[in-house]
C-alpha atoms as a PDB file:
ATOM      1  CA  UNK A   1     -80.805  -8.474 182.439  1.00  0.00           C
ATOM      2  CA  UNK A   2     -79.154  -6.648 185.549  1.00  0.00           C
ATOM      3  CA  UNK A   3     -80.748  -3.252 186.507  1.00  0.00           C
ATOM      4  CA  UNK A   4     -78.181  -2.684 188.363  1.00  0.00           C
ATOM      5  CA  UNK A   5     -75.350  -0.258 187.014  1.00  0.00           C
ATOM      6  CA  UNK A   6     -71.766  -1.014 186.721  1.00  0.00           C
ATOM      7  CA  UNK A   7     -69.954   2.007 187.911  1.00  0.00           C
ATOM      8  CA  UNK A   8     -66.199   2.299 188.774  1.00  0.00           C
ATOM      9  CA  UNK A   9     -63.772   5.455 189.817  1.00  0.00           C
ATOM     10  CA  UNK A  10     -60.383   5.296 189.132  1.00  0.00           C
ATOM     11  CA  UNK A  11     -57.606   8.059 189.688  1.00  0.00           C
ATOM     12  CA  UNK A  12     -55.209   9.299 186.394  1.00  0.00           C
ATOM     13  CA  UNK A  13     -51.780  11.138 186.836  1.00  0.00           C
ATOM     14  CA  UNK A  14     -51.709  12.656 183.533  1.00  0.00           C
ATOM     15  CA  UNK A  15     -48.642  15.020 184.773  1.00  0.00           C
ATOM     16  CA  UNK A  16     -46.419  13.851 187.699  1.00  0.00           C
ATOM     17  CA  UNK A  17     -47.881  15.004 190.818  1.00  0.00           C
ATOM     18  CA  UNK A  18     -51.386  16.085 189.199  1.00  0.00           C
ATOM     19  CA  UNK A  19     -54.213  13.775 190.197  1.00  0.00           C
ATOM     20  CA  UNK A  20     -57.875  13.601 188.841  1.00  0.00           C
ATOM     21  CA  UNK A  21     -60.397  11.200 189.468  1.00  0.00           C
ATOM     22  CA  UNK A  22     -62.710   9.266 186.528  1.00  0.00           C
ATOM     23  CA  UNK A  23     -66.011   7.965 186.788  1.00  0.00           C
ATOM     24  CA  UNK A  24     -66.704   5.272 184.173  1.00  0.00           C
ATOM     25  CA  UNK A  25     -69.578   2.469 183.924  1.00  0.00           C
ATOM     26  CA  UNK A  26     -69.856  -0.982 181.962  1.00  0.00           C
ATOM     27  CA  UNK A  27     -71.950  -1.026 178.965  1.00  0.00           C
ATOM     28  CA  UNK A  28     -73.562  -4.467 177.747  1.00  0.00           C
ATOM     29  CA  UNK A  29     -70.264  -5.731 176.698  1.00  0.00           C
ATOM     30  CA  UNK A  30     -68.267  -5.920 180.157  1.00  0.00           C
ATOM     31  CA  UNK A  31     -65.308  -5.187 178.631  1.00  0.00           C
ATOM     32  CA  UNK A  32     -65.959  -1.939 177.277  1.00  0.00           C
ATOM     33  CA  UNK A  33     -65.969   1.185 179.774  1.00  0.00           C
ATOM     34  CA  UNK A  34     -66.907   4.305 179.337  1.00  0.00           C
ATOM     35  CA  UNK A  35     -66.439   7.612 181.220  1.00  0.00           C
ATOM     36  CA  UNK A  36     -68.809   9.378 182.673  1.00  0.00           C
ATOM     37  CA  UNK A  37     -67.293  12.223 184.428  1.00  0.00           C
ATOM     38  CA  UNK A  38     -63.673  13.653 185.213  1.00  0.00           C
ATOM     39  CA  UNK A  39     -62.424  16.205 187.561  1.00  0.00           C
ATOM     40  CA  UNK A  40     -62.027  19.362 186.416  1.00  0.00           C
ATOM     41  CA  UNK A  41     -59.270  20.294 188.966  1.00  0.00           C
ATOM     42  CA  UNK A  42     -56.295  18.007 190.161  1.00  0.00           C
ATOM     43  CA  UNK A  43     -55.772  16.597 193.392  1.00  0.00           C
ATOM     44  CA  UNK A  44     -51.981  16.961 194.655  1.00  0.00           C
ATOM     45  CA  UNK A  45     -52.476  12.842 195.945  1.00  0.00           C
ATOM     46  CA  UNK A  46     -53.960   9.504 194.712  1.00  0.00           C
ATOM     47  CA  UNK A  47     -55.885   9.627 197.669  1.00  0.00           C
ATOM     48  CA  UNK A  48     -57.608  13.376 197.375  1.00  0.00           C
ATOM     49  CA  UNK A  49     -58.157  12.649 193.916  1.00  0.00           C
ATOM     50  CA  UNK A  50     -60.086   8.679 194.700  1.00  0.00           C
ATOM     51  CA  UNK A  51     -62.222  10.219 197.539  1.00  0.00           C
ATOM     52  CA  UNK A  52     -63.449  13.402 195.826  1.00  0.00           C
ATOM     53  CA  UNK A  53     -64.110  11.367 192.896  1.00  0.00           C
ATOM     54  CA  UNK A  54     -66.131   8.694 195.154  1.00  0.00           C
ATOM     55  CA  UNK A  55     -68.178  11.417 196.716  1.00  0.00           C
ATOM     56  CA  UNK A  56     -69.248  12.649 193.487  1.00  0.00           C
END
């Protein structure tokens, strides 16, 4: 078994022109995700939204 952690961020538009970033991670079956953290602000790009969410 891996120690290693399966951790993705991904950006959502949940209202045109609103961006927020999600961290989720793997569990033991790789095809279930779940999230870890969200932004609680918006980001007005994909981009703003991806990097904040990678420096978190």
């Amino acid at each position: 078994m891996s120690h290693l952690r399966h951790v993705s961020v991904f950006v959502d538009d949940p209202d045109p022109g609103h961006f927020c970033w999600v961290l989720h991670e793997s569990t033991e079956d790789a095809s279930i995700w779940v999230d870890l953290e969200s932004s609680e602000l918006s980001y007005p790009t994909w981009l703003d939204a991806f990097n904040a969410g990678v420096v978190s």
